[in-house]
N, C-alpha and C. Protein backbone atom coordinates (compact mmCIF):
# COMPACT_ATOMS: atom_id res chain seq x y z
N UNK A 1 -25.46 14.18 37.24
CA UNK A 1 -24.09 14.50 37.59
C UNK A 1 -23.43 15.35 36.52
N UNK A 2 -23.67 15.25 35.06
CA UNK A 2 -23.31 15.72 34.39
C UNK A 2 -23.39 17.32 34.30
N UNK A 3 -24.59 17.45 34.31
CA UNK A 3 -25.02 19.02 34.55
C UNK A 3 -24.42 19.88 35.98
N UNK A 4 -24.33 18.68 36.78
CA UNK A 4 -23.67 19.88 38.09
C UNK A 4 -22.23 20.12 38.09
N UNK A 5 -21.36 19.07 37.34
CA UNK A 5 -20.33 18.94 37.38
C UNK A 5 -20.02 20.16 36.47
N UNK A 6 -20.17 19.68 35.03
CA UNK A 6 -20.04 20.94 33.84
C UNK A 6 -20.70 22.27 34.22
N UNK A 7 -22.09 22.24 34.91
CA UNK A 7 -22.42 23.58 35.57
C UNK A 7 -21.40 24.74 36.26
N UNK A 8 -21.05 23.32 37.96
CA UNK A 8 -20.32 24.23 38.51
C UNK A 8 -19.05 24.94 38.28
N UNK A 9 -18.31 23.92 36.75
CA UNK A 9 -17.24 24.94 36.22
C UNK A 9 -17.43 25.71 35.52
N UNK A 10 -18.94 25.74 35.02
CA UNK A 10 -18.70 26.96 33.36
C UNK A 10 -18.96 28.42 34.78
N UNK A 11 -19.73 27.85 36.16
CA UNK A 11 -20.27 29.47 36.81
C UNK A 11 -19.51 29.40 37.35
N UNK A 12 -18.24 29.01 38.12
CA UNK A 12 -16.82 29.37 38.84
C UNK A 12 -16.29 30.27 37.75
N UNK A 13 -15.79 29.24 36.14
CA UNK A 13 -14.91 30.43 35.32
C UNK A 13 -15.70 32.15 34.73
N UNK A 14 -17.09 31.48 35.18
CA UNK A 14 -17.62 33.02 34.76
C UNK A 14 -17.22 33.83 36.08
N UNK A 15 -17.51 33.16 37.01
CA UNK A 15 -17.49 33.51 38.52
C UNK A 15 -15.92 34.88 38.38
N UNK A 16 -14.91 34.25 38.20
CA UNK A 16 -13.32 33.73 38.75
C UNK A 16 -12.83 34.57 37.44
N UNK A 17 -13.68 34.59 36.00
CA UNK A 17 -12.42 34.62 35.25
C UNK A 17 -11.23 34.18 34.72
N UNK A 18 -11.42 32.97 34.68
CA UNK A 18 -10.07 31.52 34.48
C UNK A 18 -10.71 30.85 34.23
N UNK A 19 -9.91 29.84 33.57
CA UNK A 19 -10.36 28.35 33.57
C UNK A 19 -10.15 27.98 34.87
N UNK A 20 -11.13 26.81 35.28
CA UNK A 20 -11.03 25.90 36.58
C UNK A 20 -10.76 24.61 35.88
N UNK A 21 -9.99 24.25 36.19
CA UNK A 21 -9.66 22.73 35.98
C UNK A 21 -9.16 21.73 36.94
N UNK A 22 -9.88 22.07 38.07
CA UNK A 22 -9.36 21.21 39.49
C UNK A 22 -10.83 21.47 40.16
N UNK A 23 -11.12 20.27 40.53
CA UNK A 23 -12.84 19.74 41.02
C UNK A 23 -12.51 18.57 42.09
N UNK A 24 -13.47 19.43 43.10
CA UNK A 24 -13.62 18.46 44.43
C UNK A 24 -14.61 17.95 44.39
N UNK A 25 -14.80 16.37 44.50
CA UNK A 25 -16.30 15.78 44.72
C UNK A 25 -16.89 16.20 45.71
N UNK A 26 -18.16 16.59 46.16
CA UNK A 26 -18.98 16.97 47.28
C UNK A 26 -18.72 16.21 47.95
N UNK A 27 -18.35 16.42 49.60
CA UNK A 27 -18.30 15.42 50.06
C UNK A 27 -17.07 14.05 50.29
N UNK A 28 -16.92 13.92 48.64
CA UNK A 28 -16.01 12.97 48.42
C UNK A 28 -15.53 11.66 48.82
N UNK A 29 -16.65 11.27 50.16
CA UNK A 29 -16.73 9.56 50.25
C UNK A 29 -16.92 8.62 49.34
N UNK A 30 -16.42 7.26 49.35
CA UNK A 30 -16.74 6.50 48.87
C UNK A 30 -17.72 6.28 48.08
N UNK A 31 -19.23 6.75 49.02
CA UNK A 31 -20.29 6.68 49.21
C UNK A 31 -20.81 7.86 48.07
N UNK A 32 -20.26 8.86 47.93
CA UNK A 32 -20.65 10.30 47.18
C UNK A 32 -20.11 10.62 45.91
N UNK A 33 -19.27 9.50 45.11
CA UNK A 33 -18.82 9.64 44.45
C UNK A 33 -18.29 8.03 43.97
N UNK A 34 -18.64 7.94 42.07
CA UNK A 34 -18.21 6.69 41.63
C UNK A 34 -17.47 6.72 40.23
N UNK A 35 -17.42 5.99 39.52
CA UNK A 35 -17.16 6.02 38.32
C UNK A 35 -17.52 6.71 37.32
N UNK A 36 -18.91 6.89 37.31
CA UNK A 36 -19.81 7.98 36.53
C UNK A 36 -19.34 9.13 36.60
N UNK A 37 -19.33 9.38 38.19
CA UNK A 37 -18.80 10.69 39.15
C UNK A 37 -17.26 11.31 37.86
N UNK A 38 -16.17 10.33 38.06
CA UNK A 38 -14.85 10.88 37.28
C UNK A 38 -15.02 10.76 36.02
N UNK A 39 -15.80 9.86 35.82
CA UNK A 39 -16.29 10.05 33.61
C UNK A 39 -16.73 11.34 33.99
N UNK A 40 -17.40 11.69 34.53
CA UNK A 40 -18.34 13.03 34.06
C UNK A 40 -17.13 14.16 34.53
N UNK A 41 -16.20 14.12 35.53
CA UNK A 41 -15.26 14.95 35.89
C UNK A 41 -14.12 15.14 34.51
N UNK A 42 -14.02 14.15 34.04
CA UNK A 42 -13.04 14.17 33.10
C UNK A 42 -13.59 14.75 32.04
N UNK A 43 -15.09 14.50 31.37
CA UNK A 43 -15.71 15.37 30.20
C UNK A 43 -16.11 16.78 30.32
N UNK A 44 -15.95 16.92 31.31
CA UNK A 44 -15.91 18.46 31.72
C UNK A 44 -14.81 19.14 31.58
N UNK A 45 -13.96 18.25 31.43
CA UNK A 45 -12.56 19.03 31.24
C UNK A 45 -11.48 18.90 32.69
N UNK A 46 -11.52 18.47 33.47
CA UNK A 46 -10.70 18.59 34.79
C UNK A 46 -10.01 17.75 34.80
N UNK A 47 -8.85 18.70 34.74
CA UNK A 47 -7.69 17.83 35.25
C UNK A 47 -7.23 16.91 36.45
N UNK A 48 -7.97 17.71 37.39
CA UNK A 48 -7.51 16.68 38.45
C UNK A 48 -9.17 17.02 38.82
N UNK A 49 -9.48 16.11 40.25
CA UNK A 49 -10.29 15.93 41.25
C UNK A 49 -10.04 15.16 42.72
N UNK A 50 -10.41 15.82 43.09
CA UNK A 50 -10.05 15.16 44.95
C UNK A 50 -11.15 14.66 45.51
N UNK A 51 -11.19 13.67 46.21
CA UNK A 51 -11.98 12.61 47.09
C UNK A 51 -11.30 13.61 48.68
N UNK A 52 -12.23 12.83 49.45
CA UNK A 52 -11.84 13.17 51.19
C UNK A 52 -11.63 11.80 51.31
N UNK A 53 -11.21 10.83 50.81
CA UNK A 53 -10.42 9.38 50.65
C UNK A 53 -8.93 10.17 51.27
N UNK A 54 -8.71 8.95 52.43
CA UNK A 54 -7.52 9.51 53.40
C UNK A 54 -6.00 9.20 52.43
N UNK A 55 -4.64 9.87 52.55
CA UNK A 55 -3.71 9.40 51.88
C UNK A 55 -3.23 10.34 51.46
N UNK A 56 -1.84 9.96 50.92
CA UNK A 56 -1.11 10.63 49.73
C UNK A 56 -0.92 10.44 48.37
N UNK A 57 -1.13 11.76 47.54
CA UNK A 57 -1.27 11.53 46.11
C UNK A 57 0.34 11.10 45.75
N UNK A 58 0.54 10.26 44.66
CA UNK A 58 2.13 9.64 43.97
C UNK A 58 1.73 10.22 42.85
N UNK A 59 2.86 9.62 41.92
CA UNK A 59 3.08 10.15 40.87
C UNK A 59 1.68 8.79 40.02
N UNK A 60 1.77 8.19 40.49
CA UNK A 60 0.49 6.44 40.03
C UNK A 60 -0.56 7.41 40.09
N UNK A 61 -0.98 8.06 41.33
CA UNK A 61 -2.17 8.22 41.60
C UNK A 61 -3.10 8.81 40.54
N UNK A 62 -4.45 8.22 40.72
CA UNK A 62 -5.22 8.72 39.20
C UNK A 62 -5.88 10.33 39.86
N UNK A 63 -5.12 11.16 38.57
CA UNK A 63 -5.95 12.05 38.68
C UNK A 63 -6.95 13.32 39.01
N UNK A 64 -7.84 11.79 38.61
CA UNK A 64 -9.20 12.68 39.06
C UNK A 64 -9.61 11.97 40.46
N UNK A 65 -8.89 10.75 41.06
CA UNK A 65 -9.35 10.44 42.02
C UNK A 65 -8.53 10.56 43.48
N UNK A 66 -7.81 12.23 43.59
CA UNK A 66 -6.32 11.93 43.99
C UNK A 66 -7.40 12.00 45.71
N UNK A 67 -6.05 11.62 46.95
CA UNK A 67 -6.75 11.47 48.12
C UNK A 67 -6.43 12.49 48.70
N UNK A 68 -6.55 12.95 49.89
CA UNK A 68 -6.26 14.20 50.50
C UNK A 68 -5.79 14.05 52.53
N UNK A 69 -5.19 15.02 52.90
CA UNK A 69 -4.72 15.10 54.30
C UNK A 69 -5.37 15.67 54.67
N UNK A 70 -6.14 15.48 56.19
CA UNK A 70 -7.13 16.49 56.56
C UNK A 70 -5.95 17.48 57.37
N UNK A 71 -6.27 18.91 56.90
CA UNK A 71 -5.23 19.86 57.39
C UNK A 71 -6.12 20.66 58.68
N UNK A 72 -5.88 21.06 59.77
CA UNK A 72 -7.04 21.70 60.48
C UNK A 72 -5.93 23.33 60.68
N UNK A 73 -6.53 24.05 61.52
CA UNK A 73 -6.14 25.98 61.89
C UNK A 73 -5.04 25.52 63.04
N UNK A 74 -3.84 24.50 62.37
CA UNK A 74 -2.98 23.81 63.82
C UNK A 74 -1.45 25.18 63.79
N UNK A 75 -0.92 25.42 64.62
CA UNK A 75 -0.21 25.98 64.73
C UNK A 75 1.54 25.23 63.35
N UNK A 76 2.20 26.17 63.07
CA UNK A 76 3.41 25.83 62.50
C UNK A 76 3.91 24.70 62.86
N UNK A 77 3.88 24.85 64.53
CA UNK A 77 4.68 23.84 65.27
C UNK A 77 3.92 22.30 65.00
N UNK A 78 2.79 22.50 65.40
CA UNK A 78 1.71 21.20 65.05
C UNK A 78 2.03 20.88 63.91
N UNK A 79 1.77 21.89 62.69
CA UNK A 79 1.93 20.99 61.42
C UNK A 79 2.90 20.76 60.77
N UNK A 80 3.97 21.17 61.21
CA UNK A 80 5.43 20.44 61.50
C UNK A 80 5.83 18.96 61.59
N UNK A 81 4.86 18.98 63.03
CA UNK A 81 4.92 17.29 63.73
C UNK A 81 4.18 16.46 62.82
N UNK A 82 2.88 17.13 62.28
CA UNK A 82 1.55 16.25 61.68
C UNK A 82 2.62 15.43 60.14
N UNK A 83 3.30 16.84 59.46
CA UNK A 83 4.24 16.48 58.47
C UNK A 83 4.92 14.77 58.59
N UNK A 84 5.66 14.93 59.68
CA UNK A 84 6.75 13.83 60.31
C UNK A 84 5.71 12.69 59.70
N UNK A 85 4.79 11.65 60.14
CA UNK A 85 3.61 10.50 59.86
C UNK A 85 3.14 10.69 58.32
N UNK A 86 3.14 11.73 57.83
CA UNK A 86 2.60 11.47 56.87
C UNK A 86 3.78 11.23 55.75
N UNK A 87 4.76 11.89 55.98
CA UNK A 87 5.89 11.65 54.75
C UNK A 87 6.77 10.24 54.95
N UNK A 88 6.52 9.58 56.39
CA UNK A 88 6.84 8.03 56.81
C UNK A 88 5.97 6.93 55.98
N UNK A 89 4.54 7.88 56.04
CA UNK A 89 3.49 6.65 55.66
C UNK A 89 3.52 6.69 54.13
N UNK A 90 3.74 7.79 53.61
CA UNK A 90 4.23 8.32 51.87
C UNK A 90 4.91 7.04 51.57
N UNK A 91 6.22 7.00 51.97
CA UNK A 91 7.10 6.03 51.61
C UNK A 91 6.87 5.26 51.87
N UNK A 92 6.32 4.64 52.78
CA UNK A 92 5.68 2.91 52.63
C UNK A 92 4.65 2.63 51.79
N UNK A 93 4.04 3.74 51.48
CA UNK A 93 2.97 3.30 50.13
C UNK A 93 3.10 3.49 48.67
């Protein structure tokens, strides 16, 4: 893990020209990603990292383990409405 993690940022910033300091776990299930997974995210240098773990990131949320909204190609109007549930369910959590 170590090597792909630190890999895939030193060949993005050669890639890109920048620092990268924001890393998505492959995948990002439960299942695809653990503790090792964000030690090794964090010695690489990244500031943050995202899981496909359902939810909204807070100000608590760790990190490197923040969760994400699945966004799809929905029209303005759609993701308008999609908005409405998720900033309800924000505040209850």
């Amino acid at each position: 893990q170590s090597a792909a993690i630190s890999g895939s940022r030193t060949a993005l910033e050669s890639l890109v020209g920048r620092d990268v300091v924001h890393f998505a776990y492959p995948f990002g299930g439960r299942e695809e990603f653990d503790d090792t997974s964000v030690a090794e995210a964090s010695r690489a240098g990244f500031r943050t990292a995202c899981t496909t773990l359902p939810g909204s990131a807070t100000a608590s949320s760790d990190p490197l383990r923040l969760p994400r909204r699945l966004v799809m190609n929905w029209t303005r109007t759609r993701f308008r409405i999609q908005l409405i549930p998720w900033s309800q369910r924000r505040s209850r959590e």
